[in-house]
Protein backbone atom coordinates (compact mmCIF):
# COMPACT_ATOMS: atom_id res chain seq x y z
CA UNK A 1 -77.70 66.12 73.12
CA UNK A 2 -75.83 68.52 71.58
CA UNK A 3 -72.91 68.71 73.73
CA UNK A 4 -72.35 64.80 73.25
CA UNK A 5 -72.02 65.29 70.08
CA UNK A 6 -69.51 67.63 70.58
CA UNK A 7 -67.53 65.34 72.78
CA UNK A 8 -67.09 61.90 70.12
CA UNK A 9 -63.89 61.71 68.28
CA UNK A 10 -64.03 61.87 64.36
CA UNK A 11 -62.26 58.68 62.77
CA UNK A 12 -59.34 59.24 60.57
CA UNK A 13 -58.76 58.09 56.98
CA UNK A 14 -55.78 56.29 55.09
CA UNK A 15 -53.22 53.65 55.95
CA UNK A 16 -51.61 53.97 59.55
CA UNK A 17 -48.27 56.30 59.99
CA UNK A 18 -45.87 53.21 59.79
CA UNK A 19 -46.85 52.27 56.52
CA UNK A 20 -44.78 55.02 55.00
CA UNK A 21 -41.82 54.06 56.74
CA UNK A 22 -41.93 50.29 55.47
CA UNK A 23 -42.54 51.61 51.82
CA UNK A 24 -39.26 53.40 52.14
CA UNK A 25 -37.17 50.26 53.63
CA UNK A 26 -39.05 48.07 50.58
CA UNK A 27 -37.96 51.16 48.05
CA UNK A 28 -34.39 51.43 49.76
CA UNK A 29 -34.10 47.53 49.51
CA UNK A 30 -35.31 47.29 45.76
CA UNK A 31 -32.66 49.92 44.76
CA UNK A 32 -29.49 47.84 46.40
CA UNK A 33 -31.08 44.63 44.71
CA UNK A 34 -31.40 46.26 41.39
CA UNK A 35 -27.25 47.78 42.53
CA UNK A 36 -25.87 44.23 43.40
CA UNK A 37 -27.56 42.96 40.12
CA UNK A 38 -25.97 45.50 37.74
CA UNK A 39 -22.47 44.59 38.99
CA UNK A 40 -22.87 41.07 39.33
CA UNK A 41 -21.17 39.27 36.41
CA UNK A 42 -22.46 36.58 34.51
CA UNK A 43 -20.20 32.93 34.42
CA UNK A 44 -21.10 32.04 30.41
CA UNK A 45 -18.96 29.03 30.69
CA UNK A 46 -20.50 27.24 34.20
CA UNK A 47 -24.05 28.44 33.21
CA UNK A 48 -23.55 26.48 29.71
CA UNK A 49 -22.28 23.71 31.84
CA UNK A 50 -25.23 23.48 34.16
CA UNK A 51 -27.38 23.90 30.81
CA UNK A 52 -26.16 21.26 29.35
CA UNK A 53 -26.24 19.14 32.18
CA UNK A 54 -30.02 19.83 32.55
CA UNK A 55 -30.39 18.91 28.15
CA UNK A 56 -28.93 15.74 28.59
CA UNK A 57 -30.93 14.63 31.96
CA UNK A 58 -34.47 15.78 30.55
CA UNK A 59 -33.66 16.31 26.69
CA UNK A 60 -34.18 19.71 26.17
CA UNK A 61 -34.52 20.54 22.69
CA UNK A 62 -33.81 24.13 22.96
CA UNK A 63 -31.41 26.04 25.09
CA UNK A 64 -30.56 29.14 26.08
CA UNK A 65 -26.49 29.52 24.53
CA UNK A 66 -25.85 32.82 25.91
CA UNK A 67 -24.00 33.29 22.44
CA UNK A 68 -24.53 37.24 22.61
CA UNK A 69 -26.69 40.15 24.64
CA UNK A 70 -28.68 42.56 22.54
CA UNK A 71 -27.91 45.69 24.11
CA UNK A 72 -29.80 48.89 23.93
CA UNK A 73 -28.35 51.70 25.79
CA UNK A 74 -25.55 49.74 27.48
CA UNK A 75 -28.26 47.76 29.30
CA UNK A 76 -29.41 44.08 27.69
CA UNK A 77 -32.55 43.22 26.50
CA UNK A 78 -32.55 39.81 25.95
CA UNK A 79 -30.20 36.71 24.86
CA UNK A 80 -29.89 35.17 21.56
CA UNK A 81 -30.97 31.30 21.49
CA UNK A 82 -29.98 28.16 19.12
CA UNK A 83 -32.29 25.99 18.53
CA UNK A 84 -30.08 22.10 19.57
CA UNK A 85 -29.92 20.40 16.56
CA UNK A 86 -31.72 16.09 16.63
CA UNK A 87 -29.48 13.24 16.17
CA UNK A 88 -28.14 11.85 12.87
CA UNK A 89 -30.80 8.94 12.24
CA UNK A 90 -29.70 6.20 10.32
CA UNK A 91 -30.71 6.21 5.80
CA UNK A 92 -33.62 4.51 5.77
CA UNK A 93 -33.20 2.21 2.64
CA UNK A 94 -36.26 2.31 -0.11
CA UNK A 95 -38.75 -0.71 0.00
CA UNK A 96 -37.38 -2.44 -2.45
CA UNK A 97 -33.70 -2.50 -1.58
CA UNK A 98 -35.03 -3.55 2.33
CA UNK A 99 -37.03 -6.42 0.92
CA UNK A 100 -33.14 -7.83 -0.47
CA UNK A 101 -32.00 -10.85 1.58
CA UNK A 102 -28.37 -10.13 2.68
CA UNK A 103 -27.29 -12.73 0.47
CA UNK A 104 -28.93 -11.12 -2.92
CA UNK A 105 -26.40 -8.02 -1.78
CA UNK A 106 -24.79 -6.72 -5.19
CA UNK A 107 -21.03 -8.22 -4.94
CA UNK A 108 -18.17 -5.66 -5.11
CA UNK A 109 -16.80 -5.42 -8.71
CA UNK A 110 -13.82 -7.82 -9.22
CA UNK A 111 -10.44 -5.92 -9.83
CA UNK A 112 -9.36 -6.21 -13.21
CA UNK A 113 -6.92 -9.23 -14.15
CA UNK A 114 -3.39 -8.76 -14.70
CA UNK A 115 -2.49 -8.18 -18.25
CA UNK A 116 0.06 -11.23 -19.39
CA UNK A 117 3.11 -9.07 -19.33
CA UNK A 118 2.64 -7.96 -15.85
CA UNK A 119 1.78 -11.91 -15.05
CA UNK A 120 5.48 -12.65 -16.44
CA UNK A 121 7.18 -10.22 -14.07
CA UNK A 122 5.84 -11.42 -11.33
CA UNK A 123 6.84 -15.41 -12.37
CA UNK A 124 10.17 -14.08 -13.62
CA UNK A 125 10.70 -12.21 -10.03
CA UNK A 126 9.65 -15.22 -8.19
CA UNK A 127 11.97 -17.61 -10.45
CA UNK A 128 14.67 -15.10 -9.93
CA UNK A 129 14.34 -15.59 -5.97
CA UNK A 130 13.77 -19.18 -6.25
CA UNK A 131 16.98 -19.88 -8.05
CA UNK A 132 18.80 -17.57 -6.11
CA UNK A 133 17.67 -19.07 -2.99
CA UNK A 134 18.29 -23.31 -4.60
CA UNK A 135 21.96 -22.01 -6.12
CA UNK A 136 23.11 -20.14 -2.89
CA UNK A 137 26.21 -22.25 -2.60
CA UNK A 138 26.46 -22.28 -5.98
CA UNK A 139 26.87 -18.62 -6.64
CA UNK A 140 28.81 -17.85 -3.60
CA UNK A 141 31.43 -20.00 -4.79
CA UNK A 142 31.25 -18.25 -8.35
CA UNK A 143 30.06 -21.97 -10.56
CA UNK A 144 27.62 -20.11 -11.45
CA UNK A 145 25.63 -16.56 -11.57
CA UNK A 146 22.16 -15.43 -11.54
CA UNK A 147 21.40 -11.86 -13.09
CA UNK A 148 18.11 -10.30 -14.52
CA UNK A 149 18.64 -7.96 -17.85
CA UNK A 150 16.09 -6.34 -19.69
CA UNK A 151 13.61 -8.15 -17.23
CA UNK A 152 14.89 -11.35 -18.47
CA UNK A 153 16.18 -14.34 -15.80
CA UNK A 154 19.27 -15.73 -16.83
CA UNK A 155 21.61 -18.58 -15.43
CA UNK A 156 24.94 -18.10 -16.44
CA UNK A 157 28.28 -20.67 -16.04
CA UNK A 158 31.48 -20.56 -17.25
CA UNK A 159 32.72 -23.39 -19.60
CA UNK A 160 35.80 -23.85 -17.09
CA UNK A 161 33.30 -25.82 -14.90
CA UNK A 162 30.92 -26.93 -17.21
CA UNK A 163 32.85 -28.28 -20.29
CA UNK A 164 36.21 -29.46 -20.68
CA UNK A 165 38.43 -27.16 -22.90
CA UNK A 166 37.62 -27.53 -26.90
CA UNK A 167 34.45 -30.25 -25.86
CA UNK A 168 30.51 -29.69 -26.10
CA UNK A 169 30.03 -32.23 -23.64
CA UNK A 170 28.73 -31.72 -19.60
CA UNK A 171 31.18 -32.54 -17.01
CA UNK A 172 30.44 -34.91 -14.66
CA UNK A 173 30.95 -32.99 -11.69
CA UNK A 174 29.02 -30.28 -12.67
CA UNK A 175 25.83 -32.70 -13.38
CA UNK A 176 24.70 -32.08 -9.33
CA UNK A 177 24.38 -28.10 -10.38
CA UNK A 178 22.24 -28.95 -13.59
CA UNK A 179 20.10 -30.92 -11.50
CA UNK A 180 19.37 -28.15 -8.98
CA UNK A 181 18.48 -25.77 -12.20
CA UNK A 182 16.24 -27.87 -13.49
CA UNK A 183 14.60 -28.15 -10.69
CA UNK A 184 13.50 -24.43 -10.69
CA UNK A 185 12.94 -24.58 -14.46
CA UNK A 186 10.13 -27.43 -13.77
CA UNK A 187 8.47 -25.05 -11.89
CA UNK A 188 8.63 -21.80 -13.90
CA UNK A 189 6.38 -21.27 -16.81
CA UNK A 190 7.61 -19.21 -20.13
CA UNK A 191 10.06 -20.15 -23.14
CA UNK A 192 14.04 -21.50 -22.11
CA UNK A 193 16.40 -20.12 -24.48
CA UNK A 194 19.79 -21.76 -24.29
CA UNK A 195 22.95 -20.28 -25.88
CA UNK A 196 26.29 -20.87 -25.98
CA UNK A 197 29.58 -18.66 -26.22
CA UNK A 198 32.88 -18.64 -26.87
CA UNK A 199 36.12 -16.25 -26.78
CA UNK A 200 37.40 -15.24 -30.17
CA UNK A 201 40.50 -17.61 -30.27
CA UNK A 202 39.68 -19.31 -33.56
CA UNK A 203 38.95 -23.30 -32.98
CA UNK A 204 39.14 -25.85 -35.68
CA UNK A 205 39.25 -29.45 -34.59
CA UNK A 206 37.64 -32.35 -36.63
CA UNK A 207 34.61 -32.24 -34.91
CA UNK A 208 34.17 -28.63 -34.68
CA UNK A 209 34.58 -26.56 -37.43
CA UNK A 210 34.64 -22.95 -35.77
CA UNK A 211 33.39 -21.10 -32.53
CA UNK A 212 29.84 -21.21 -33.91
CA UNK A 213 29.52 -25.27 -33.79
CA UNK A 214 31.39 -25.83 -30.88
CA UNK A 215 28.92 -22.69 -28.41
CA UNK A 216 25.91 -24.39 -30.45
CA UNK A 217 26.67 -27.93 -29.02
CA UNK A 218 27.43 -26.73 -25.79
CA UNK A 219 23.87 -25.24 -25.64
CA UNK A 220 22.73 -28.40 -27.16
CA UNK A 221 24.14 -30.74 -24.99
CA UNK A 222 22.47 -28.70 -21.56
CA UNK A 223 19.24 -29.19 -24.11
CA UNK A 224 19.69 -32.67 -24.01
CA UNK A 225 20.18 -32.67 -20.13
CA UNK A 226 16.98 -31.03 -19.80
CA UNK A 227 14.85 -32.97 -22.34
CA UNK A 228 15.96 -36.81 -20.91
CA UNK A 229 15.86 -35.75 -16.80
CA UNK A 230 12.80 -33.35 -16.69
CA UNK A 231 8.81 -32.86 -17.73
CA UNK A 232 10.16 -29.67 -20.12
CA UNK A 233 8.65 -30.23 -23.44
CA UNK A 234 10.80 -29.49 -26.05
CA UNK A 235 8.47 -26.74 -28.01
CA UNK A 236 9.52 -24.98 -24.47
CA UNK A 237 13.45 -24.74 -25.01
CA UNK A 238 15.37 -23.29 -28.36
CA UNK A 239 19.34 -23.47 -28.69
CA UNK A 240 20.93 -20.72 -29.88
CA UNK A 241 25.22 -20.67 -30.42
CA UNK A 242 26.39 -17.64 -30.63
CA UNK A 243 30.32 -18.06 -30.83
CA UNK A 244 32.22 -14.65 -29.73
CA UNK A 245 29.65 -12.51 -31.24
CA UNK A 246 27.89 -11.13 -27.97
CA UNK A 247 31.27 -11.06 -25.52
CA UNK A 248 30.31 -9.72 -21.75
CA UNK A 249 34.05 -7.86 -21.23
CA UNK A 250 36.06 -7.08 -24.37
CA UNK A 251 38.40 -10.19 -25.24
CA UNK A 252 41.79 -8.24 -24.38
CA UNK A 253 43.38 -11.08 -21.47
CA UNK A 254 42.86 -14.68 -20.82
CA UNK A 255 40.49 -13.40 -17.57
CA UNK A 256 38.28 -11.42 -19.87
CA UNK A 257 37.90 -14.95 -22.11
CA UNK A 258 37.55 -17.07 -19.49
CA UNK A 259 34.71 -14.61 -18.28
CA UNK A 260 32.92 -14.83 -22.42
CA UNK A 261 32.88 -18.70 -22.75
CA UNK A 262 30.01 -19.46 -21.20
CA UNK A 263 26.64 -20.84 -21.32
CA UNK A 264 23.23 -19.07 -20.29
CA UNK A 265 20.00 -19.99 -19.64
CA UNK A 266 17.24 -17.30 -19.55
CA UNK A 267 13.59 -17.35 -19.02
CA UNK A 268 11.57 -15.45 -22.14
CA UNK A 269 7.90 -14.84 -22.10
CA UNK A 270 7.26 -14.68 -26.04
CA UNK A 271 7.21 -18.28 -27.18
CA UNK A 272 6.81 -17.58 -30.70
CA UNK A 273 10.24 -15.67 -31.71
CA UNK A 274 12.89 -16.42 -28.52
CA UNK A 275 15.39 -13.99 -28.62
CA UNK A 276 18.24 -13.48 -25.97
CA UNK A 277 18.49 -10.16 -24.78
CA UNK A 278 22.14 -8.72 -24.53
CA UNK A 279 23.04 -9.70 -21.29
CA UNK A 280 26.15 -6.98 -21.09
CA UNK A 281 23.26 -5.03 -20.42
CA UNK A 282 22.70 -6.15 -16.96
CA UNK A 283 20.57 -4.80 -13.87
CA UNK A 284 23.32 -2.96 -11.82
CA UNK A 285 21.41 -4.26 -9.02
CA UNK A 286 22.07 -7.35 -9.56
């Protein structure tokens, strides 16, 4: 009995002999892994784009940004993260103000009204263009002009083709240029001074005393014109004659008097006290 149990063979302990040699492929392969990883390098830009393709298929509300690495000894520890902010939502009104029908909206505040001077520029600019426009003809073949001064309209026309020489009364040929006038006056709105003047040749004839009666009744006889062919009340018009006392060029040659007899008709907005503006003080522009 004895010498059989000499004879068995004693079992052995442990994991078999290979088993060392895999743990050192394993260990070898961890350590080129660990290699490859610490000199891969990391695409920000496409991994933000494959981030943010993943956010807007499955609305992520938080996401990795990758907008820094905490570092501790060269080697990082972990990435900061943003937090993706929601989507503006529309103001969501207050009870009250929702149970408003759309028509009891508050209406915008009306823009203030015009004060009456700026009113008058405007109809005097728009009575400028109109006559301009009705007396084209007219003023290209120099019967008559059409100026502004001192923001005033005024229709001017020599007496050579308005009156005959020494007379207050209309000639008949130029009757066809009142009418177009007129026309435009209708339609404007303010006070119509009238005035007359003369050179300062001295005139005394037996129906005219001076300069001063004959350049009031050539004012006064365009006043009639107006009063008997239009709608133009007369508390609208006032007829001033103001001889050679307001000349536009100084009286030196017989162009320069042919240029001061004339008549004018200007477009005021006081009503109360007309006055004619010096028209030698013209818009250059004009």
């Amino acid at each position: 009995m004895s010498s059989l149990a000499k004879s068995k063979p004693k079992a052995s302990g442990g994991a078999p002999s290979w088993m060392v040699t895999f743990a050192d492929l394993m260990a070898l392969l961890l350590t080129l892994f660990v290699l490859l990883l610490s000199f891969a390098t990391m695409e920000t830009q496409r991994f933000k784009d494959l981030s943010g393709n993943l956010r807007d298929a499955f609305g992520f509300q938080m996401e990795d940004m990758l907008t820094g690495f905490v570092e501790r000894g060269g080697t990082a520890v972990h990435t900061a993260k943003t937090m993706t902010l929601p989507a503006p939502v529309s103001k969501v009104l207050p009870v009250e103000e929702q149970a408003k029908e759309p028509d009891e909206a508050v209406p915008p505040a009306p823009a203030p009204a015009p004060s009456a001077e700026e009113a008058f520029e405007k109809e005097n600019l728009e009575t400028f263009s109109k006559l301009q426009t009705a007396m084209a003809d007219e003023i290209e073949s120099a019967m008559i002009d059409v100026v502004v001064a001192e923001g005033v309209t005024i229709v001017r026309f020599p007496d050579q083709v308005s009156f005959t020489s020494g007379s207050g009364d209309l000639l008949f040929r130029f009757l066809p240029v009142m009418e177009k006038i007129v026309t435009v006056l209708e339609e404007s709105e303010g006070h119509i001074v009238i005035s007359g003047h003369t050179d300062d040749i001295p005139i005394t004839t037996d129906r005219y005393r001076s300069n001063w009666d004959l350049s009031a009744a050539r004012a006064a006889s365009v006043a009639h014109y107006l009063l008997e062919f239009t709608s133009i009340p007369a508390a609208r018009i006032t007829v001033q004659g103001y001889a050679d006392s307001r000349p536009l060029v100084p009286n030196t040659s017989p162009g320069n008097r042919a240029q001061n007899r004339r008549v004018e008709i200007s477009i005021q907005r006081d009503e109360t006290v007309p006055a004619v503006p010096d028209s030698t003080s013209e818009n250059p522009e004009n």
